[in-house]
C-alpha atoms as a PDB file:
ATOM      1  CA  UNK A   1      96.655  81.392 118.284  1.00  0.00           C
ATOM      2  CA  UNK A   2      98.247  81.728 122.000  1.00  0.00           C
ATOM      3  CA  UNK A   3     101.506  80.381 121.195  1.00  0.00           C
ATOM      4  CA  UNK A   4     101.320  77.241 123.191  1.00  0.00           C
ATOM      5  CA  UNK A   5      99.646  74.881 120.366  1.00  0.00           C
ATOM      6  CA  UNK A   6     103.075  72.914 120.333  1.00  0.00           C
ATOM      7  CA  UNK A   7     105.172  74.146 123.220  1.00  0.00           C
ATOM      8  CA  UNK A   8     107.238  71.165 123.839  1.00  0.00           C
ATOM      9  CA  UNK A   9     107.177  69.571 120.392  1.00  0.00           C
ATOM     10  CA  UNK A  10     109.688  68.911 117.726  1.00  0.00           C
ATOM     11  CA  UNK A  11     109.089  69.164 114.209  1.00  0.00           C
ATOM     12  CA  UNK A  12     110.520  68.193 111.316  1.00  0.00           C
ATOM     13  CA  UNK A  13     110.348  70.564 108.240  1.00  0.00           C
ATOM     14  CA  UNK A  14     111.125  69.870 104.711  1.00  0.00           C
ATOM     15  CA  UNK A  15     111.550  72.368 102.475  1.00  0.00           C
ATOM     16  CA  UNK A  16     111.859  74.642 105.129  1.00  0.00           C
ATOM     17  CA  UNK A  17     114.386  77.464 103.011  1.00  0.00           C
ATOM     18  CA  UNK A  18     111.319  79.005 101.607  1.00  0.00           C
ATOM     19  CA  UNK A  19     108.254  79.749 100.570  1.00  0.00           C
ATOM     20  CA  UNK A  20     105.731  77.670 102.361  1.00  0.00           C
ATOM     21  CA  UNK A  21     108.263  75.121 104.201  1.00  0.00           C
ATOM     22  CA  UNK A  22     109.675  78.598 105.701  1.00  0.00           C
ATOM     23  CA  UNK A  23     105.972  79.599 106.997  1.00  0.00           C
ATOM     24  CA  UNK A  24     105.363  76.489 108.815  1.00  0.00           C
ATOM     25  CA  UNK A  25     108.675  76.637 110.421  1.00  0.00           C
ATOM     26  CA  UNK A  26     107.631  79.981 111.706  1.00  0.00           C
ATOM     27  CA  UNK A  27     104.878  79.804 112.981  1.00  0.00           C
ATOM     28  CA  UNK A  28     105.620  76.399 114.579  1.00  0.00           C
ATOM     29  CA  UNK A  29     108.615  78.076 116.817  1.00  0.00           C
ATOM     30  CA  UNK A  30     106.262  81.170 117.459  1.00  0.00           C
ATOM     31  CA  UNK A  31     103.958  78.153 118.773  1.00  0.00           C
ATOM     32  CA  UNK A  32     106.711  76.828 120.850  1.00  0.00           C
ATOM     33  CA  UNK A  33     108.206  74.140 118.537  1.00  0.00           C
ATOM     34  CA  UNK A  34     111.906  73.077 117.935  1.00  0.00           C
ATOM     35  CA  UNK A  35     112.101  72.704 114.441  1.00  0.00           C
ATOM     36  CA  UNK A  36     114.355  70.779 112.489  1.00  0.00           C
ATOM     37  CA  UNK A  37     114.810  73.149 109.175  1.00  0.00           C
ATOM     38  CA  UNK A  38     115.398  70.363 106.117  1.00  0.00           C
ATOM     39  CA  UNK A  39     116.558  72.537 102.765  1.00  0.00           C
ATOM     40  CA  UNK A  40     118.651  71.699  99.859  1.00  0.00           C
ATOM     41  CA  UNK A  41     119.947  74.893 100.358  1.00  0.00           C
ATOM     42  CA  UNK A  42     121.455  75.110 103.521  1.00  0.00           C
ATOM     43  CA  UNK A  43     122.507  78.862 103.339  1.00  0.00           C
ATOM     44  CA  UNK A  44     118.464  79.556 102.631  1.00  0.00           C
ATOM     45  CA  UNK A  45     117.559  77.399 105.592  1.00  0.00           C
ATOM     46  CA  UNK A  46     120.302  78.773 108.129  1.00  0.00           C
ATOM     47  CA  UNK A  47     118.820  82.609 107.222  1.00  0.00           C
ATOM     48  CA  UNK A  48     115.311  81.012 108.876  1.00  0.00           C
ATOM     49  CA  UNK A  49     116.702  80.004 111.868  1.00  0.00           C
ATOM     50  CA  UNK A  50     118.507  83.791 112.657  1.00  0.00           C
ATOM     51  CA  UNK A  51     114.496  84.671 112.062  1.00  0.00           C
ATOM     52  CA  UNK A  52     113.371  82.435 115.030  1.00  0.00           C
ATOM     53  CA  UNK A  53     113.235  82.187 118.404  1.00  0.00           C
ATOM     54  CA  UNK A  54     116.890  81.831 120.075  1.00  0.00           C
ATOM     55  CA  UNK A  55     117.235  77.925 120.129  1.00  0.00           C
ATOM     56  CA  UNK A  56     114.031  77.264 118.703  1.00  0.00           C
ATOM     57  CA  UNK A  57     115.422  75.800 115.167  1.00  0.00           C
ATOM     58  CA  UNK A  58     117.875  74.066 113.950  1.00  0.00           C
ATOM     59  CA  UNK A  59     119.174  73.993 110.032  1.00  0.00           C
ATOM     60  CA  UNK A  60     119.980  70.824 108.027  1.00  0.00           C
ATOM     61  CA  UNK A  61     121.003  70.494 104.608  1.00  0.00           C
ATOM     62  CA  UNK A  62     119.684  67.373 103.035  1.00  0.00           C
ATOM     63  CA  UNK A  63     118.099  65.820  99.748  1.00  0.00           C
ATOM     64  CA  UNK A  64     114.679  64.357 100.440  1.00  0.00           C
ATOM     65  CA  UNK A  65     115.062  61.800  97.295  1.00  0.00           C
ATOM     66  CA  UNK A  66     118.259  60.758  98.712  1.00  0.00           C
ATOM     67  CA  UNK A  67     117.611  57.024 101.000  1.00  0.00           C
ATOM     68  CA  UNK A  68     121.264  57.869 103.102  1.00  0.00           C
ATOM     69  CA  UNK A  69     120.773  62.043 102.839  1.00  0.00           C
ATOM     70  CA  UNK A  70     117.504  61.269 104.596  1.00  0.00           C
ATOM     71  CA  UNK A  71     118.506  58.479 106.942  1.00  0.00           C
ATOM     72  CA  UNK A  72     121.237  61.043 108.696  1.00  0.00           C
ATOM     73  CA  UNK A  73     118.720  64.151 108.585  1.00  0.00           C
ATOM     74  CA  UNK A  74     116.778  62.636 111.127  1.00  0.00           C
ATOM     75  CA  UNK A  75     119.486  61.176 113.167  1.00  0.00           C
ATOM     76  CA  UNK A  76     120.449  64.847 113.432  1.00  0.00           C
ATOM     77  CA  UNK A  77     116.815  65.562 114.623  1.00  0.00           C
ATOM     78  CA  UNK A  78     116.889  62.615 117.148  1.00  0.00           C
ATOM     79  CA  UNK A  79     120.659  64.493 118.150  1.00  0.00           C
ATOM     80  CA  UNK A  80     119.354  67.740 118.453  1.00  0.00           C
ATOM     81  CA  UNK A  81     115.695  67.806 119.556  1.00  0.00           C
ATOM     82  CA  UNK A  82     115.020  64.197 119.937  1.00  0.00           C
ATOM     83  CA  UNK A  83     112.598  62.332 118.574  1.00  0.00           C
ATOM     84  CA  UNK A  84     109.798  64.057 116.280  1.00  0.00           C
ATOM     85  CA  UNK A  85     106.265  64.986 117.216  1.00  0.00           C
ATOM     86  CA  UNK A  86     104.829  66.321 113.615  1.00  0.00           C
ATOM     87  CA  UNK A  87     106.900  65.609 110.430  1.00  0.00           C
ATOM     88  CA  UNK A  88     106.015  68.076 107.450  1.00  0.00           C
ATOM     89  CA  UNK A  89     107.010  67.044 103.686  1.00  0.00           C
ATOM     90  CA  UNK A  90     107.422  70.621 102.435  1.00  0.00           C
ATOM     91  CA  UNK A  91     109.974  70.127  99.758  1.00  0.00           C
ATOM     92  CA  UNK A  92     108.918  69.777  95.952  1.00  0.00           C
ATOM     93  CA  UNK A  93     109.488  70.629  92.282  1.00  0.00           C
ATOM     94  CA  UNK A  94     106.828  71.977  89.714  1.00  0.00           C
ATOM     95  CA  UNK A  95     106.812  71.386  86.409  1.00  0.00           C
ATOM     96  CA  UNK A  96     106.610  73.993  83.133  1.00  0.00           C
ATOM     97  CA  UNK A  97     104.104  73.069  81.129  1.00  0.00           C
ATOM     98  CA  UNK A  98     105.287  69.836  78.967  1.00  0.00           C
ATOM     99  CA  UNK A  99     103.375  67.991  76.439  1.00  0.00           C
ATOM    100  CA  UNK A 100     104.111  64.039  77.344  1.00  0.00           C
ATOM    101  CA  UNK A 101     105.860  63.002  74.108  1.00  0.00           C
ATOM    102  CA  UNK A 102     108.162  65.923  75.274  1.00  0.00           C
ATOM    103  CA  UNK A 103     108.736  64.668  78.785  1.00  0.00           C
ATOM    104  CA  UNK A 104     111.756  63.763  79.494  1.00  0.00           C
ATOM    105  CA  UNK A 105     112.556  60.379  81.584  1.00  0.00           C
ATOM    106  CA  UNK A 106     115.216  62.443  84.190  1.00  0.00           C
ATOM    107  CA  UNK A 107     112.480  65.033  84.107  1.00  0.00           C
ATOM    108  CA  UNK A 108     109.864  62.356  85.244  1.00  0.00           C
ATOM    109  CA  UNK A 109     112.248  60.633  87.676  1.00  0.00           C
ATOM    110  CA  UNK A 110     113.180  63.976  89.015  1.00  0.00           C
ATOM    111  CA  UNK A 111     109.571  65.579  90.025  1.00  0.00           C
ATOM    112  CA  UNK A 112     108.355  61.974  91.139  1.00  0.00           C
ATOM    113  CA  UNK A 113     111.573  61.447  93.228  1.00  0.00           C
ATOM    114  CA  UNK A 114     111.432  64.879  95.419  1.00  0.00           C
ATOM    115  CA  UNK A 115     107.088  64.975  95.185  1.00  0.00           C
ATOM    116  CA  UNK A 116     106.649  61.806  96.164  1.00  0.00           C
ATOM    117  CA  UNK A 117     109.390  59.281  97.177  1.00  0.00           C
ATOM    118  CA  UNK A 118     110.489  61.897  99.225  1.00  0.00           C
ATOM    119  CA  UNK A 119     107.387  61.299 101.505  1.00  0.00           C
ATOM    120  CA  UNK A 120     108.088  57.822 101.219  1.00  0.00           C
ATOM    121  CA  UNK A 121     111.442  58.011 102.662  1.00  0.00           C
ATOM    122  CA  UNK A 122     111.115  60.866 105.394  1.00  0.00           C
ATOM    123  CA  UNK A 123     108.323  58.625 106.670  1.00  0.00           C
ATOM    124  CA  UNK A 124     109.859  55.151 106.828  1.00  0.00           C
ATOM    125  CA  UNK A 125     112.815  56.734 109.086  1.00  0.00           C
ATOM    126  CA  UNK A 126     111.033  59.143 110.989  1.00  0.00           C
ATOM    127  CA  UNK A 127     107.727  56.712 112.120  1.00  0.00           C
ATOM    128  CA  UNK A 128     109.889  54.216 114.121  1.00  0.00           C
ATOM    129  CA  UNK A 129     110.480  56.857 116.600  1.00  0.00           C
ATOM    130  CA  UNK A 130     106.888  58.135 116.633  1.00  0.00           C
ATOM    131  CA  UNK A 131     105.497  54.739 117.095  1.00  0.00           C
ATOM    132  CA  UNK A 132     107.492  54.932 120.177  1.00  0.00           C
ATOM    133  CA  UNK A 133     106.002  57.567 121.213  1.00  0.00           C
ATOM    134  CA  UNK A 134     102.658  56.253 120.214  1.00  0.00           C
ATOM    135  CA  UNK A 135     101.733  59.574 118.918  1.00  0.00           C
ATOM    136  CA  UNK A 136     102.670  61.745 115.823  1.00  0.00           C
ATOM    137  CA  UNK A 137     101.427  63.862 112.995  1.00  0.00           C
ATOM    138  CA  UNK A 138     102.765  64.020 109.543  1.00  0.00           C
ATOM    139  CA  UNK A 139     101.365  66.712 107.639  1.00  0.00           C
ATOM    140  CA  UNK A 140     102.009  66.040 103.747  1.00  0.00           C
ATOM    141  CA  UNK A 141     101.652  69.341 101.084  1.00  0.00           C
ATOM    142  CA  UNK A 142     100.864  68.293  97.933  1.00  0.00           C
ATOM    143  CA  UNK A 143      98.537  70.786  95.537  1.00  0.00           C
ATOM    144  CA  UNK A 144      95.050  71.038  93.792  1.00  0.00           C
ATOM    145  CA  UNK A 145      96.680  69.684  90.827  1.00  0.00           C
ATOM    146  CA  UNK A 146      96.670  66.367  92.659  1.00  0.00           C
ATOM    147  CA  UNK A 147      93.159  66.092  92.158  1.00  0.00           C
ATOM    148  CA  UNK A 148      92.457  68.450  89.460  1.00  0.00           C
ATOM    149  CA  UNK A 149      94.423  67.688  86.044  1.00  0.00           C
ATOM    150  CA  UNK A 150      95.919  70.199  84.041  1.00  0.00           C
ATOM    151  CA  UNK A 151      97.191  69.989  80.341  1.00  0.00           C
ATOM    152  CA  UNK A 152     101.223  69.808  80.327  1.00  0.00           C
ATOM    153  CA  UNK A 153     101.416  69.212  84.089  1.00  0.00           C
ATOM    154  CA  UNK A 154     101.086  65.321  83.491  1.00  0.00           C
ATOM    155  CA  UNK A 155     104.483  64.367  86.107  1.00  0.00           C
ATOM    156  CA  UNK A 156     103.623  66.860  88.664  1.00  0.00           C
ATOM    157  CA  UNK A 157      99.822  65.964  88.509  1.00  0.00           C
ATOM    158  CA  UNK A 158     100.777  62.544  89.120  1.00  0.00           C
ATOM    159  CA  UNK A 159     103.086  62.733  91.901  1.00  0.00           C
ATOM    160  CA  UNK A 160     100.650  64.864  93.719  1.00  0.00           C
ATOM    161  CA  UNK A 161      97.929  62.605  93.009  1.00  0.00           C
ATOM    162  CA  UNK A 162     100.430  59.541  94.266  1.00  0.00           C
ATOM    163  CA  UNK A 163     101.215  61.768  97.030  1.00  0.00           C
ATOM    164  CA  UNK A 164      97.195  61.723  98.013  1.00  0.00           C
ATOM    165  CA  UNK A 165      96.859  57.966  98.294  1.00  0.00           C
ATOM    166  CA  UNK A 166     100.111  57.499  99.704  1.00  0.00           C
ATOM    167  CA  UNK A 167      99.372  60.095 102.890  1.00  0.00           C
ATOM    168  CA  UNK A 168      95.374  57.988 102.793  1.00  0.00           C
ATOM    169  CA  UNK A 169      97.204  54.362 103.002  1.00  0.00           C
ATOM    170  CA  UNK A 170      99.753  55.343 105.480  1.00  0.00           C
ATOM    171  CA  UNK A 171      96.876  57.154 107.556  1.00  0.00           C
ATOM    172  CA  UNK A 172      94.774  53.700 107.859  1.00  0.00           C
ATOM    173  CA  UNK A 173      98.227  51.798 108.666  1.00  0.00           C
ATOM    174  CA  UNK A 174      99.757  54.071 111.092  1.00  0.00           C
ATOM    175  CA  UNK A 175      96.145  54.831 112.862  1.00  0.00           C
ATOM    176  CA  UNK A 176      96.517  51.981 115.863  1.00  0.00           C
ATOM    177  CA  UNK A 177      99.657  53.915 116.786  1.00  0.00           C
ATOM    178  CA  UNK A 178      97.984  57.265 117.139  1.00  0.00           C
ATOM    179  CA  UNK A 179     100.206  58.865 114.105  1.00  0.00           C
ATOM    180  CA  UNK A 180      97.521  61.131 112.613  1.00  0.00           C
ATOM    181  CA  UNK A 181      98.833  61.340 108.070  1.00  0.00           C
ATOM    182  CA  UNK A 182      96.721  64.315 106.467  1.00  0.00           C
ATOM    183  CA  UNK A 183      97.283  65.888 103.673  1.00  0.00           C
ATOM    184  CA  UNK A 184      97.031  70.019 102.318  1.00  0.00           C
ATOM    185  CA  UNK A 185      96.114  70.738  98.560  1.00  0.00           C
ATOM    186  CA  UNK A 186      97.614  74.724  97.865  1.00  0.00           C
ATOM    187  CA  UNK A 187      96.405  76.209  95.688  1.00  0.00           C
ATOM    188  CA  UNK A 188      98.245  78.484  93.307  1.00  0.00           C
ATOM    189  CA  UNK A 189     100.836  80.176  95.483  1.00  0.00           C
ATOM    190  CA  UNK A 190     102.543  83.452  95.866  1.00  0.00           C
ATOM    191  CA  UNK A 191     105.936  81.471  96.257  1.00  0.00           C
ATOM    192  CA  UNK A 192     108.886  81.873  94.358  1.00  0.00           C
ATOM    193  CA  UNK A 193     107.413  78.552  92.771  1.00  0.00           C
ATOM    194  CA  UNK A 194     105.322  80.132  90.913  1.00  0.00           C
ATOM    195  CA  UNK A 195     107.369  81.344  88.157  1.00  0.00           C
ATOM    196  CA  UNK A 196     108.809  77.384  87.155  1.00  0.00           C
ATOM    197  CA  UNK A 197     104.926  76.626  86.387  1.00  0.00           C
ATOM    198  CA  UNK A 198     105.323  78.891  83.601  1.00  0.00           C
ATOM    199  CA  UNK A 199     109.031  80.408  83.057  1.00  0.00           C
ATOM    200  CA  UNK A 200     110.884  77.142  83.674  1.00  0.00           C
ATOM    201  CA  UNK A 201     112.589  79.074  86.614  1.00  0.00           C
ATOM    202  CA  UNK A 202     112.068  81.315  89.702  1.00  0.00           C
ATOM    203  CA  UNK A 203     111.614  84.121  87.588  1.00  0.00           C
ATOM    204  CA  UNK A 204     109.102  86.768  88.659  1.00  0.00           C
ATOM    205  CA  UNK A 205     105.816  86.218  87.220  1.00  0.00           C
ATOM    206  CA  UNK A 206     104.709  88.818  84.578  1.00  0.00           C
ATOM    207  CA  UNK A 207     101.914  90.783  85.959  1.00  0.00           C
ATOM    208  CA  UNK A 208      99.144  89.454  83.346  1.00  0.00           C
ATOM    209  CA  UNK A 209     100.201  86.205  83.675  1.00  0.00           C
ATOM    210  CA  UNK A 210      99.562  86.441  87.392  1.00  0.00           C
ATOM    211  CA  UNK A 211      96.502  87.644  86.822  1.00  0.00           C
ATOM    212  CA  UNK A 212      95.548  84.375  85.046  1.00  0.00           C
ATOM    213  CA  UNK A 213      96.174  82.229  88.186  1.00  0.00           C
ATOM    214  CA  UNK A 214      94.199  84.602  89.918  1.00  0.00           C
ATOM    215  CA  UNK A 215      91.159  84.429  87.812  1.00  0.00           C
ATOM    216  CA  UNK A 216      91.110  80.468  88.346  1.00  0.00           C
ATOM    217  CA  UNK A 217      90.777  81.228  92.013  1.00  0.00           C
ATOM    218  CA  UNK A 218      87.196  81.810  92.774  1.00  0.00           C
ATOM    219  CA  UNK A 219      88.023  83.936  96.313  1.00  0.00           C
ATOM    220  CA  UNK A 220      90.333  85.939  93.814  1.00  0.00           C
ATOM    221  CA  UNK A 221      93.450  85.684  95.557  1.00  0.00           C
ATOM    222  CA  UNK A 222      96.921  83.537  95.656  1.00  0.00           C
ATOM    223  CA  UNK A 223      97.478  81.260  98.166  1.00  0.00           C
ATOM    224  CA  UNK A 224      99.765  82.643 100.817  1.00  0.00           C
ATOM    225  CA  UNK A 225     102.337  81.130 102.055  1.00  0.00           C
ATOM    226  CA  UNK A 226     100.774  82.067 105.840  1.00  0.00           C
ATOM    227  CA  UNK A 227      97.861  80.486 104.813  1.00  0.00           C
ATOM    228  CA  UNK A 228      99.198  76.887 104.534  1.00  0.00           C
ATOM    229  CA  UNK A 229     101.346  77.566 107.721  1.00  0.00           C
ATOM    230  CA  UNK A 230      97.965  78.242 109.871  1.00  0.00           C
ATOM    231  CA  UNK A 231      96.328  74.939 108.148  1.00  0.00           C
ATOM    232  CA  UNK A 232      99.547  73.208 108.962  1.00  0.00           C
ATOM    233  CA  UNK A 233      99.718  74.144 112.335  1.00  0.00           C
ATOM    234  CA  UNK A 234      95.700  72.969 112.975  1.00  0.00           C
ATOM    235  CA  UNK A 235      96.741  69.555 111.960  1.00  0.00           C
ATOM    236  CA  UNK A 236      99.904  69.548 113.741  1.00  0.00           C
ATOM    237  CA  UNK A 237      98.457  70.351 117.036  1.00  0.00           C
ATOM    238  CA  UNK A 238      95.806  68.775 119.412  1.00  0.00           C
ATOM    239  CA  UNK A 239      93.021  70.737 118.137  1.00  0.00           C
ATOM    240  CA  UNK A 240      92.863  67.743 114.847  1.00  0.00           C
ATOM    241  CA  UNK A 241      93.614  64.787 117.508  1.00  0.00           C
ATOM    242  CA  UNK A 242      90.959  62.937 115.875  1.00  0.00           C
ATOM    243  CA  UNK A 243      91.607  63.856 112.310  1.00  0.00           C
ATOM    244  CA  UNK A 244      93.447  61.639 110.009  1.00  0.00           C
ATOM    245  CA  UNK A 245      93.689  60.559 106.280  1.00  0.00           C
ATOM    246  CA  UNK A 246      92.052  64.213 105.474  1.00  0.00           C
ATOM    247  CA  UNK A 247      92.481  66.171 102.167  1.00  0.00           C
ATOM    248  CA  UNK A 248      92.398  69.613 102.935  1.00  0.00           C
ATOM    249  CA  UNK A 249      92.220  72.072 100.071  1.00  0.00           C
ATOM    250  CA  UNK A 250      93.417  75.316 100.998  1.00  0.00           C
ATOM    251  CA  UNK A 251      93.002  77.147  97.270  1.00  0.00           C
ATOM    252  CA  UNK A 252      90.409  80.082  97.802  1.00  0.00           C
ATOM    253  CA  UNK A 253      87.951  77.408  96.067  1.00  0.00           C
ATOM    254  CA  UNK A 254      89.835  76.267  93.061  1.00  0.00           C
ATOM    255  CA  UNK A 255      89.532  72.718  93.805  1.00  0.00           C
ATOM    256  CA  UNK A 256      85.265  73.118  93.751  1.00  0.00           C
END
């Protein structure tokens, strides 16, 4: 890329302490975006920002499945940087695998509220201010699991899958005001994610277990985090200004 693909933009970043929320907000500043850097974890998202550009990001701590938490994060962004150009929904929980009649209802509540009402909320406050602009892209990362099940991933399949239609619906509503919703499907990730699908927690993945996400990748690789970031930036940018309500699985072929 010749990093001028969003010179002048600001974006918005959830999720944005690690992992693939911390590639995006990379690579957008190396394209010449101010980025907003959302994270729980403040501490994780302020380390980011010493990584970019002088000026080019700014950290905010804030809880995507919180209505008020969500309502001031982009008040700061409108502060800071102004109104956003591209809004990505980084942030999300997995889920250990979980037969239903063991599923917990907080457990439920909790995946659905940060996979999926999260999107809801960043959306309904950030699109007033794009419509203004009558232009925007929000970029929504949800995972192959949203469209192929797994045993004992029943909440996060589901709030992936919700996450789908819900990018699809608000792609056909926000269309007449040139605000461009897609949507990118990882596939299994070397993240510190990874672990919780099996562990529970961010534990490091055992070396023959990793092998057995590999082996359902038909390229034979994990997902990087880089990867999503350079699919990310393509639909941030000009270069999709006519793509919208688009699944794009980036998963070395899982998804086939």
């Amino acid at each position: 890329m010749n990093g001028q693909l969003l010179q002048g933009k600001t974006a918005l970043v959830t999720g944005a302490g690690s992992g693939m929320g911390k590639a995006i907000a990379k690579l957008f500043a190396a394209e010449g975006a101010n980025v907003i850097l959302a994270d729980l974890n403040e501490e994780a998202a302020l380390q980011v920002v010493a990584e970019l550009p002088e000026g080019s990001g700014h950290a905010v701590q804030a809880d995507v499945a919180d209505d008020e938490s969500v309502a001031a994060l982009v008040r700061e962004t409108l502060d800071v940087y102004g109104a956003p150009d591209v809004l990505v929904n980084c942030a999300g929980v997995p889920q250990a695998f979980t037969p239903i009649e063991e599923l917990t209802l907080a457990q439920w509540d909790r995946i659905m509220s940060v996979n999926t009402k999260s999107i809801y909320l960043t959306t309904r406050h950030a699109v007033p201010h794009m419509k203004a602009k009558n232009k925007g892209s929000i970029i929504n990362i949800a995972s192959i699991a949203g469209i192929r099940a797994r045993p004992g991933l029943n909440a996060y399949c589901a709030s992936k899958g919700a996450a789908i239609m819900l990018s699809k619906a608000l792609a056909i509503e926000l269309a007449p005001h040139h605000i461009r919703v897609n949507v990118i499907n990882p596939g299994p990730a070397e993240t510190p994610m990874l672990g919780k699908f099996i562990n529970g927690d961010e534990a490091e993945v055992e070396a023959g277990k990793k092998d057995i996400f590999i082996s359902s990748v038909p390229l034979g690789e994990l997902i990087q985090p880089e990867d999503i970031a350079q699919a990310a930036l393509y639909l941030a940018s000009d270069l999709s200004k006519i793509v919208t309500g688009e699944v794009m699985n980036v998963d070395g072929g899982r998804g086939i």
